[in-house]
N, C-alpha and C. Protein backbone atom coordinates (compact mmCIF):
# COMPACT_ATOMS: atom_id res chain seq x y z
N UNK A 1 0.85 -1.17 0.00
CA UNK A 1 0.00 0.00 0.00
C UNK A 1 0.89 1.23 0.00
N UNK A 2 0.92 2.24 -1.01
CA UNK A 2 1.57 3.50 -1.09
C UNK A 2 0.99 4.61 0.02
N UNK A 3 1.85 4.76 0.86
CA UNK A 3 1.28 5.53 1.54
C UNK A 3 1.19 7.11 1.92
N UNK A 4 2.41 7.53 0.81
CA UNK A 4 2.36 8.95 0.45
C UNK A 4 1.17 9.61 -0.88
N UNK A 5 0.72 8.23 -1.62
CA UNK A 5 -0.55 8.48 -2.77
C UNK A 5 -1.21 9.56 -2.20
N UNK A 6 -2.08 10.23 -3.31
CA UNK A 6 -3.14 11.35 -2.17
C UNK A 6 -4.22 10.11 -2.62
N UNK A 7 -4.91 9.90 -1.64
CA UNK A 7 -6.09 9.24 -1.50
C UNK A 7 -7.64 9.74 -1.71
N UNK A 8 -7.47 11.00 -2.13
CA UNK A 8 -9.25 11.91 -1.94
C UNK A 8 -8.51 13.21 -2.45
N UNK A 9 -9.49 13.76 -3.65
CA UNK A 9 -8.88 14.71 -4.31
C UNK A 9 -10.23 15.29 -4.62
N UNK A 10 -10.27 16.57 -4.51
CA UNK A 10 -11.86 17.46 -4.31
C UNK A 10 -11.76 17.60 -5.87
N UNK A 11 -13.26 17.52 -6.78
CA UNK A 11 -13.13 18.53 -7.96
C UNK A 11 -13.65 19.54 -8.52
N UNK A 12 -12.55 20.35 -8.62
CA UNK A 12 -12.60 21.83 -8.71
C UNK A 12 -13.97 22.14 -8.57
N UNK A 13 -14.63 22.57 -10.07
CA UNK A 13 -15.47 23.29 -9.95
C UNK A 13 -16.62 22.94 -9.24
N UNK A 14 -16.79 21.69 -8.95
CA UNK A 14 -17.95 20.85 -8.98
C UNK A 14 -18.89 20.88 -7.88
N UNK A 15 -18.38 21.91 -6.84
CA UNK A 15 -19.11 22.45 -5.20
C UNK A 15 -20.12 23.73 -5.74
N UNK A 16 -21.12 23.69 -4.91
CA UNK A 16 -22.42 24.13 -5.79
C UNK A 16 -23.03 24.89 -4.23
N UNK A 17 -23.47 26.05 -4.74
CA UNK A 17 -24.53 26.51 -3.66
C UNK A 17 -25.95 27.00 -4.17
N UNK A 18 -26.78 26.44 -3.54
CA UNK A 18 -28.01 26.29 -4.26
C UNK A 18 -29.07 26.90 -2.69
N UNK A 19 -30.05 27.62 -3.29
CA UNK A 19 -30.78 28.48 -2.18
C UNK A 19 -32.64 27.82 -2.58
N UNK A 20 -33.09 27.76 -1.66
CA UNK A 20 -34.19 27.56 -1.79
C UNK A 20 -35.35 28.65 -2.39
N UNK A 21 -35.07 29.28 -2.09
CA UNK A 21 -35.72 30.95 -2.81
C UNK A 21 -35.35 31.09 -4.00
N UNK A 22 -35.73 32.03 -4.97
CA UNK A 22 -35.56 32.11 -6.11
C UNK A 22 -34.09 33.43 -6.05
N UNK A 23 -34.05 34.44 -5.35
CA UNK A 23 -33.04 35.29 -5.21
C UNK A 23 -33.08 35.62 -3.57
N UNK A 24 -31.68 35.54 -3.94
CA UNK A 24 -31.17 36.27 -1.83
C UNK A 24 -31.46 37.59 -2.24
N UNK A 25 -31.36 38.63 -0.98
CA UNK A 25 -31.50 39.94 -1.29
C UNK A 25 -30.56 40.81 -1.46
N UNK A 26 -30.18 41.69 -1.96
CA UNK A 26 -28.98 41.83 -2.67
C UNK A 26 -27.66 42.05 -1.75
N UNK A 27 -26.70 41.84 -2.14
CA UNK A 27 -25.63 41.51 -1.03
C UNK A 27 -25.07 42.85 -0.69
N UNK A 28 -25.67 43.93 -1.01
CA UNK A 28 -25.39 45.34 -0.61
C UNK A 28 -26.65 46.11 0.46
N UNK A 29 -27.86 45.31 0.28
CA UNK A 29 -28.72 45.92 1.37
C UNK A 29 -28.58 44.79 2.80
N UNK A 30 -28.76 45.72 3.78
CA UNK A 30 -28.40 44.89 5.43
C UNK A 30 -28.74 43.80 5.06
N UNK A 31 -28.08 42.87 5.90
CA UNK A 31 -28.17 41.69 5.92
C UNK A 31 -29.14 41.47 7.43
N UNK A 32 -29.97 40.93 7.46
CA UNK A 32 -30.41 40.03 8.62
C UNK A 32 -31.49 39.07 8.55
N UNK A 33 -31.90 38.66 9.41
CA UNK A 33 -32.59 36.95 9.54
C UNK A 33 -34.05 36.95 8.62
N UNK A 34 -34.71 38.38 8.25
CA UNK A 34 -35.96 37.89 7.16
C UNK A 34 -35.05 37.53 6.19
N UNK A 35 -33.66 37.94 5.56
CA UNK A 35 -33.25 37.72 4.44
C UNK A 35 -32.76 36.60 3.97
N UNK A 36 -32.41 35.25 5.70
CA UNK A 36 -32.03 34.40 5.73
C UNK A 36 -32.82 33.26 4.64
N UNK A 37 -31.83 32.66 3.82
CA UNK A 37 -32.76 31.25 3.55
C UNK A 37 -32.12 30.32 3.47
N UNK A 38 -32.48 29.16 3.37
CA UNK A 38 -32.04 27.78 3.35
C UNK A 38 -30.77 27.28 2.23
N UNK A 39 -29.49 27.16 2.83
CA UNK A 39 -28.61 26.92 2.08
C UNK A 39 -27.69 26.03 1.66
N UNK A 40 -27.70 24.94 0.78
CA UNK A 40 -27.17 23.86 0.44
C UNK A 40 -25.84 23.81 0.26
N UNK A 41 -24.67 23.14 0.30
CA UNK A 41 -23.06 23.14 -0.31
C UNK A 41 -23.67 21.50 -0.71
N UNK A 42 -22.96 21.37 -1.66
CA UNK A 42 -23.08 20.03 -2.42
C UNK A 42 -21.48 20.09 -2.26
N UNK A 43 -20.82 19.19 -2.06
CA UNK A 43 -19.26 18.56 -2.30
C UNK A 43 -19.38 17.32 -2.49
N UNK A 44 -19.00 17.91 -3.79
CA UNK A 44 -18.27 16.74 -4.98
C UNK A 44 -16.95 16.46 -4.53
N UNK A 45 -16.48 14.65 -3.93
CA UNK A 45 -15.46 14.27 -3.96
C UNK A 45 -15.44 13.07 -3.86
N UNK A 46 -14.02 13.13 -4.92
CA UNK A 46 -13.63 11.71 -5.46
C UNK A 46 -12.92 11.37 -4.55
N UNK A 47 -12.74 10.15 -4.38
CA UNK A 47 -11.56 9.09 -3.36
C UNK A 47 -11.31 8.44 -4.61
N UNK A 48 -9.62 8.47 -4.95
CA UNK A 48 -8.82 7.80 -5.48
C UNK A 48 -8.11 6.66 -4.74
N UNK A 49 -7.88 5.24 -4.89
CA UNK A 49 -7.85 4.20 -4.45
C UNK A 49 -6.58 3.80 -5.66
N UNK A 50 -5.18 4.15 -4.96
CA UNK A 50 -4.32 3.56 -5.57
C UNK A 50 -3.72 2.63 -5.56
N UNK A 51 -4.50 1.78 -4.47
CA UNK A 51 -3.66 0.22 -3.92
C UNK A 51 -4.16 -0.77 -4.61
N UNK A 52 -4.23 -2.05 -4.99
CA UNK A 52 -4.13 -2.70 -5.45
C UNK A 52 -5.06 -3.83 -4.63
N UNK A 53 -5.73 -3.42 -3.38
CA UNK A 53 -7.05 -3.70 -3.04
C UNK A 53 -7.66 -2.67 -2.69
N UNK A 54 -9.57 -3.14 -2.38
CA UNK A 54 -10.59 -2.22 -2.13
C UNK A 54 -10.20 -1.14 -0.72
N UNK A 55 -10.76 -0.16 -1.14
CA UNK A 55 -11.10 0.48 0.10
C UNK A 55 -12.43 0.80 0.53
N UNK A 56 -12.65 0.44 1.87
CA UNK A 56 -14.17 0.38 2.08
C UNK A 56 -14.25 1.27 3.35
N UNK A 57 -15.17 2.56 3.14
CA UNK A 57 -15.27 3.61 4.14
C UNK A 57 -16.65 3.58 4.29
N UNK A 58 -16.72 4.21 5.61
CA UNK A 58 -18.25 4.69 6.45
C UNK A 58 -17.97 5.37 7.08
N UNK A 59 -19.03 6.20 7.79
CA UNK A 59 -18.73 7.44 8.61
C UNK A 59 -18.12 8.33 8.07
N UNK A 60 -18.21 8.59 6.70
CA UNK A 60 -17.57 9.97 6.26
C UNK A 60 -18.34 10.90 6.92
N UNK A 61 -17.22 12.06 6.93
CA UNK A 61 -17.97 13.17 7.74
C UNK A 61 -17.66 14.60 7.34
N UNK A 62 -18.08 15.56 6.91
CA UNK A 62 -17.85 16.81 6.11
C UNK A 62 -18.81 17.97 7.04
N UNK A 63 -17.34 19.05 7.75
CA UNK A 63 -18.04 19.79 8.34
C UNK A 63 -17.66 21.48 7.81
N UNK A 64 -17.99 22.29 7.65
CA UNK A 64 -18.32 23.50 6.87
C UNK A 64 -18.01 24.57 8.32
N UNK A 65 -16.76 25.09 7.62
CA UNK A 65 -16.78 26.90 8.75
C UNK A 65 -16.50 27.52 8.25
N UNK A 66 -17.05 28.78 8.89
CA UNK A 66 -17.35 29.93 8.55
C UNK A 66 -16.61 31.07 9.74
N UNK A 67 -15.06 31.77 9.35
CA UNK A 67 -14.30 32.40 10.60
C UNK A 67 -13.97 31.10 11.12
N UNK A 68 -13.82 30.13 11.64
CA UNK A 68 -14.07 28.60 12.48
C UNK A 68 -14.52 28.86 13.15
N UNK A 69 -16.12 29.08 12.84
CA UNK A 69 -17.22 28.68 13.35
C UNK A 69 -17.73 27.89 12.29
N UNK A 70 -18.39 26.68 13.01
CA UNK A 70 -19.24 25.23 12.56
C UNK A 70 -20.21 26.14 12.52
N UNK A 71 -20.29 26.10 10.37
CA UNK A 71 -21.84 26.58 10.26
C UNK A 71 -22.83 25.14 9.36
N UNK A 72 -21.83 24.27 9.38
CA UNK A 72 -23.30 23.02 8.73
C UNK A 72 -21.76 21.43 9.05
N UNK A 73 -22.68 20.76 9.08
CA UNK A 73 -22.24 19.33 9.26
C UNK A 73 -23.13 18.33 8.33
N UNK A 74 -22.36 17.32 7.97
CA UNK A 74 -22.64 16.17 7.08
C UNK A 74 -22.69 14.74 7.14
N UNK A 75 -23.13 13.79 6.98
CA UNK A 75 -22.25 12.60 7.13
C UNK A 75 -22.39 11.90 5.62
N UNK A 76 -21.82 11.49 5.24
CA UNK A 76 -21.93 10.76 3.66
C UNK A 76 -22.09 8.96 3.81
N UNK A 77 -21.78 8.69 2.53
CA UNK A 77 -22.40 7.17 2.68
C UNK A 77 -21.23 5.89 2.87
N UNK A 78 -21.74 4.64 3.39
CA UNK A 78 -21.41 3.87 3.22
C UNK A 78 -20.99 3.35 1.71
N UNK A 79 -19.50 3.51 1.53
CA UNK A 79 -19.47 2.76 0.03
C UNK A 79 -18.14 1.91 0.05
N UNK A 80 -17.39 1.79 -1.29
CA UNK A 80 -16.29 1.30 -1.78
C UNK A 80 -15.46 1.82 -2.78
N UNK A 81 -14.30 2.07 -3.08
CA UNK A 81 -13.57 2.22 -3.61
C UNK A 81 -12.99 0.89 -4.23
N UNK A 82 -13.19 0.66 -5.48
CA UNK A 82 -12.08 -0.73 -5.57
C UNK A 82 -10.78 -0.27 -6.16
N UNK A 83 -10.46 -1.33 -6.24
CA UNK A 83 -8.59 -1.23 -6.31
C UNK A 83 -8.38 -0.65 -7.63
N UNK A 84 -7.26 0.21 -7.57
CA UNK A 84 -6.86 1.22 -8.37
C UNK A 84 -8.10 2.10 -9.78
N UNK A 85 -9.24 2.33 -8.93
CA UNK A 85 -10.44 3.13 -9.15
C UNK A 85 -10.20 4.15 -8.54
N UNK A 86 -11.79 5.12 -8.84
CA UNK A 86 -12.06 6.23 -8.75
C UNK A 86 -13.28 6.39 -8.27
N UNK A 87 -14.06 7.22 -7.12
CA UNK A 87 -15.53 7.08 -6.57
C UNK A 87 -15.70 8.10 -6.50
N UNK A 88 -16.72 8.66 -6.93
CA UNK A 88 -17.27 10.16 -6.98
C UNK A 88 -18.19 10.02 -5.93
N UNK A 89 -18.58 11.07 -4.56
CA UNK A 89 -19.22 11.21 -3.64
C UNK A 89 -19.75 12.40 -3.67
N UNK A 90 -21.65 12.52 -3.60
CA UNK A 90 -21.80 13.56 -3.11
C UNK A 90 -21.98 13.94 -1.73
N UNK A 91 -21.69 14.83 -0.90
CA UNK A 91 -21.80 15.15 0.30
C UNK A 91 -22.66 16.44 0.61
N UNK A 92 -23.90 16.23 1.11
CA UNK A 92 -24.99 17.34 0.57
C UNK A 92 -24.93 17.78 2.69
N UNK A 93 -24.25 19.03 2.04
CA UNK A 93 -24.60 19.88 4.20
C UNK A 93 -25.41 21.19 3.71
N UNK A 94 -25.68 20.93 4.73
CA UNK A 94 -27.02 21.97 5.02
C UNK A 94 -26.33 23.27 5.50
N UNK A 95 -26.19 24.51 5.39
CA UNK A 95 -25.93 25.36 6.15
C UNK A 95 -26.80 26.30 6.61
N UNK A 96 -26.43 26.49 8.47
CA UNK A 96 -27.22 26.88 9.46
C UNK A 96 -26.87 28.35 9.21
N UNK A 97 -28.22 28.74 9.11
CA UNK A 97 -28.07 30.26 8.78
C UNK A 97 -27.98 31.06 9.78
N UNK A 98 -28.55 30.52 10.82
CA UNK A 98 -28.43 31.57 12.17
C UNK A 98 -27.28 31.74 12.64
N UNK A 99 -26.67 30.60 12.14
CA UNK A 99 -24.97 30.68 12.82
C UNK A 99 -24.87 31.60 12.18
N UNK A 100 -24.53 31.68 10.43
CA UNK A 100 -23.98 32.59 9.91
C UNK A 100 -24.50 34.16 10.19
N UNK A 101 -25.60 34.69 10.28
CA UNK A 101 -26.21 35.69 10.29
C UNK A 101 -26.00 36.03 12.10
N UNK A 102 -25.35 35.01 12.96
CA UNK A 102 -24.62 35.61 14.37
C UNK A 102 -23.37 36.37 14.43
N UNK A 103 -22.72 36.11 13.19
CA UNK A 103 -21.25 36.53 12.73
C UNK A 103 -21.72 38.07 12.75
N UNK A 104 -20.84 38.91 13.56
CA UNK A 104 -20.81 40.33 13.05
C UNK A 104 -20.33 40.96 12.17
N UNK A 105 -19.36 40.43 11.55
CA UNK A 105 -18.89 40.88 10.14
C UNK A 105 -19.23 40.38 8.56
N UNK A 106 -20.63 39.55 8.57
CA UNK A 106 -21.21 39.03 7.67
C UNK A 106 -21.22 39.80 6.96
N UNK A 107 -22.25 41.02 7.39
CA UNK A 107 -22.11 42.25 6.27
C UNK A 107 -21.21 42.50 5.10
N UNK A 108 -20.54 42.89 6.11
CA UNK A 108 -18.54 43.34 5.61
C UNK A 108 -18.04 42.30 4.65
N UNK A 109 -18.32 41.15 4.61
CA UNK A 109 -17.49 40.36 4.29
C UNK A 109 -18.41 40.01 2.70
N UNK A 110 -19.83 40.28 2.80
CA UNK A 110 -20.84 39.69 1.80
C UNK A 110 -20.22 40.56 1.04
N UNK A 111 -20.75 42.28 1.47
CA UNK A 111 -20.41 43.56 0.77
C UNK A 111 -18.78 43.59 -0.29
N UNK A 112 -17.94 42.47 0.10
CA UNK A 112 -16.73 42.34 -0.18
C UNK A 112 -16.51 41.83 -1.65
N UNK A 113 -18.01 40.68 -1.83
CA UNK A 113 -17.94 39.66 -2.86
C UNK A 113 -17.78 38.84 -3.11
N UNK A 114 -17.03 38.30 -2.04
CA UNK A 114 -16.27 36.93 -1.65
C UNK A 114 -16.79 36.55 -0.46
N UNK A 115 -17.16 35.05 -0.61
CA UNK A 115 -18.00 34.74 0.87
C UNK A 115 -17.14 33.42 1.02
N UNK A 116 -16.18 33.43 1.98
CA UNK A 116 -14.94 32.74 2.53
C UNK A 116 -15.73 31.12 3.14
N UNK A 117 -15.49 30.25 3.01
CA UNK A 117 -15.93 29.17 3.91
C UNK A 117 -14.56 28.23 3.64
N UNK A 118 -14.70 27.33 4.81
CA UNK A 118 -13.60 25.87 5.00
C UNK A 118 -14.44 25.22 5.28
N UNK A 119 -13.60 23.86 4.67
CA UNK A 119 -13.81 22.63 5.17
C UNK A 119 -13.16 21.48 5.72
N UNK A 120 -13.71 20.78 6.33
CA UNK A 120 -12.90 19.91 6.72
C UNK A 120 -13.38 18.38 6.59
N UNK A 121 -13.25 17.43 5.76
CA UNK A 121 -13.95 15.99 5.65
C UNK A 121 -12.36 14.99 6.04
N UNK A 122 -13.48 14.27 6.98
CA UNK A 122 -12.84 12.74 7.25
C UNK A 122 -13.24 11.28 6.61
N UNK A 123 -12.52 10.71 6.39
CA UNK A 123 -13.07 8.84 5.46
C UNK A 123 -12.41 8.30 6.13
N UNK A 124 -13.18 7.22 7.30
CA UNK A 124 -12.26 6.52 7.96
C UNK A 124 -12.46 5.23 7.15
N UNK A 125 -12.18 3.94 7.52
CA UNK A 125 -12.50 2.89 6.18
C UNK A 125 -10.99 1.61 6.12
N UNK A 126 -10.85 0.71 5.77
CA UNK A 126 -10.00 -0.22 5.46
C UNK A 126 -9.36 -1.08 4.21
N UNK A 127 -9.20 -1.10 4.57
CA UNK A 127 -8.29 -2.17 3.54
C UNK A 127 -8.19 -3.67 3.23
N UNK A 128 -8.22 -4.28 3.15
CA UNK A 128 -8.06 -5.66 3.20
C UNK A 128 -7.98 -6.63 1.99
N UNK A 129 -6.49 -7.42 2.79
CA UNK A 129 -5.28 -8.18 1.41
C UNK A 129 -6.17 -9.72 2.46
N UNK A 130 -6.54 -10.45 1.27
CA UNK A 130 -6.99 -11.79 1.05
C UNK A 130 -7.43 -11.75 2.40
N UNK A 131 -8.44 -11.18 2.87
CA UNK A 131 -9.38 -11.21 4.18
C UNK A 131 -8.90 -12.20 5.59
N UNK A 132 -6.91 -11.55 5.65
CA UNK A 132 -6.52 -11.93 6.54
C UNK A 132 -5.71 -11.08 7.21
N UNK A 133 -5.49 -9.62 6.49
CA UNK A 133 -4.77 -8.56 7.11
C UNK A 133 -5.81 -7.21 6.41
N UNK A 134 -6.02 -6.78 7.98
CA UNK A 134 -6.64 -5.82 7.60
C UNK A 134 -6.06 -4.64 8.11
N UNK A 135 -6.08 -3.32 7.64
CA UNK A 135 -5.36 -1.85 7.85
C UNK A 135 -6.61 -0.71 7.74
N UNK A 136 -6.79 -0.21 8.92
CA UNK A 136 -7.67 1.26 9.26
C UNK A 136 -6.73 2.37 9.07
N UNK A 137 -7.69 2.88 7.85
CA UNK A 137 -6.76 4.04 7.24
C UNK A 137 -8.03 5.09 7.50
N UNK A 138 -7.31 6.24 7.87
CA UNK A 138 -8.55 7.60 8.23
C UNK A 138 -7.81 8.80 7.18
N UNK A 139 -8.85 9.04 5.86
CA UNK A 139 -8.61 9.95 5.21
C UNK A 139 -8.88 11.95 5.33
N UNK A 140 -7.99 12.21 5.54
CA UNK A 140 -8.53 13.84 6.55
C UNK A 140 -8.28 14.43 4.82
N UNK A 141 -8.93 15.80 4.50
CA UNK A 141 -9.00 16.61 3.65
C UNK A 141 -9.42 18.00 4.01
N UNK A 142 -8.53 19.08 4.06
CA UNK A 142 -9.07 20.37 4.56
C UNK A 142 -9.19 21.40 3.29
N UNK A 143 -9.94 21.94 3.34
CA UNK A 143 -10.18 23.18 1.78
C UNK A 143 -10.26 24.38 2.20
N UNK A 144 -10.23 25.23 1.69
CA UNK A 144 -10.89 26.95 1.60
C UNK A 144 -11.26 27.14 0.65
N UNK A 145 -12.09 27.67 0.26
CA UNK A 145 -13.20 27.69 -0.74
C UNK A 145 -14.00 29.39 -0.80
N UNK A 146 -13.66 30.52 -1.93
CA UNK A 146 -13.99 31.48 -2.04
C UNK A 146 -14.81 31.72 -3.37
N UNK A 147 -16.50 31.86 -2.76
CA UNK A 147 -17.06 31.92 -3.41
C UNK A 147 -17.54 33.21 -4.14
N UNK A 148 -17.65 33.52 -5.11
CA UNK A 148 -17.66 35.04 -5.90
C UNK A 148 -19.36 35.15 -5.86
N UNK A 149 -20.11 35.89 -5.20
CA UNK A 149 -20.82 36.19 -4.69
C UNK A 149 -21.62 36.58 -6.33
N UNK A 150 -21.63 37.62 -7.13
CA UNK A 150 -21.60 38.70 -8.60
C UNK A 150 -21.78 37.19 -9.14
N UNK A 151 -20.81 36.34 -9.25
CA UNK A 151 -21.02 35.51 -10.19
C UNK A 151 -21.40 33.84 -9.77
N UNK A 152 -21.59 34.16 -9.10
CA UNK A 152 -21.83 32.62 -8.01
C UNK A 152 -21.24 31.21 -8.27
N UNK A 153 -19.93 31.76 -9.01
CA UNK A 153 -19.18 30.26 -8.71
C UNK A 153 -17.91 30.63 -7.59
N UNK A 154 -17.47 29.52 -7.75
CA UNK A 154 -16.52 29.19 -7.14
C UNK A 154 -14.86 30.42 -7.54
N UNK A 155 -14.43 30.70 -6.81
CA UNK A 155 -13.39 32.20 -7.29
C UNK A 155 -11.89 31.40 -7.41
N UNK A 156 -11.63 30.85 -6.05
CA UNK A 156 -10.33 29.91 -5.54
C UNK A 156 -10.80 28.77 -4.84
N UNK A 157 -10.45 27.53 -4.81
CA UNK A 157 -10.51 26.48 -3.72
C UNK A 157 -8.65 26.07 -3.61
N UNK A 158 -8.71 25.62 -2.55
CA UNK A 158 -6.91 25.08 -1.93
C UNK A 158 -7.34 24.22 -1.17
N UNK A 159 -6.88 23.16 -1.62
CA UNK A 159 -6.95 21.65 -0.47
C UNK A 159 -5.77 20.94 0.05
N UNK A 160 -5.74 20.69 1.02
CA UNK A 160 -4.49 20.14 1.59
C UNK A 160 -5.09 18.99 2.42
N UNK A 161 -4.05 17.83 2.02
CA UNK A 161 -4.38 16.72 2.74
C UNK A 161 -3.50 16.29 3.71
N UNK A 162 -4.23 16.27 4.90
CA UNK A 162 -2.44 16.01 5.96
C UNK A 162 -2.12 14.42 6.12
N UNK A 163 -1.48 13.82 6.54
CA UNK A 163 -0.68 12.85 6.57
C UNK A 163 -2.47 11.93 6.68
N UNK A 164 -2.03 10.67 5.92
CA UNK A 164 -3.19 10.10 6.32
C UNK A 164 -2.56 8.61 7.94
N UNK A 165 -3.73 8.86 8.47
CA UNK A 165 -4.01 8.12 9.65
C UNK A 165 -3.49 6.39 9.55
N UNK A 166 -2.70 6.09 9.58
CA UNK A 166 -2.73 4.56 9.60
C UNK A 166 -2.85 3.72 10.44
């Protein structure tokens, strides 16, 4: 098993924010809680599986801040990776608007254009050579993610994966 491989690689464009309303209100008049609505992050991510057996994860977990403050949490699915494949995951979090709209510099920061969020997802999950050695590997992935407000995609994302867990 290679254990410097990157194991989980985010793609690019493919994180989505989607509002339940038809338009927010414009990101130059005050911001507060009538204006609040219901706000989705979809993360799209692949787990790359470069070993030469399956990898089988549960309890993925994808949590969303804002300043680091926890503004939405996730858990994703039970699946598999097989050997030297590719698994596309969606990870659908909800974000809590009251958190965000507690932030005192929401304003400031909307008014800016750029609406800053991180993340942080874990894949804990195993390995297993001829179902007699098995290895718990925990996949960590951290992002920043600046979303262009004017044009509502994505501006910059940066992901860094720290040492994975063996």
């Amino acid at each position: 098993m290679e254990e410097e491989e990157e194991h989980i690689k985010p793609l690019a464009p493919a994180t989505q924010l989607w509002s339940d309303e038809n338009e927010a209100a414009s990101h130059k008049e005050k911001i507060s809680p009538k204006h609040a609505t219901n706000v989705m992050v979809i993360a799209d991510v692949s787990i790359k599986n470069p070993n030469i057996v399956s990898f089988k994860y549960s309890n993925t977990s994808t949590t969303l801040y804002y300043h680091a403050m926890v503004v939405g949490e996730a858990q994703g699915p039970l699946d598999e990776a097989e050997a030297r494949r590719m698994v596309r995951v969606n990870i659908t979090v909800d974000i809590i608007t009251d958190r965000l709209m507690s932030y005192p510099n929401l304003q400031a920061d909307v008014c800016s254009g750029l609406f800053n969020l991180s993340s942080y997802s874990r894949i804990p999950g195993q390995v297993q050579v001829m179902k007699i050695i098995k290895k718990h590997i925990v996949v960590k992935l951290k992002c920043n993610v600046s979303f262009n407000i004017s044009s509502q995609a994505i501006q910059e994302q940066k992901c860094k994966r720290p040492k994975v867990d063996l």
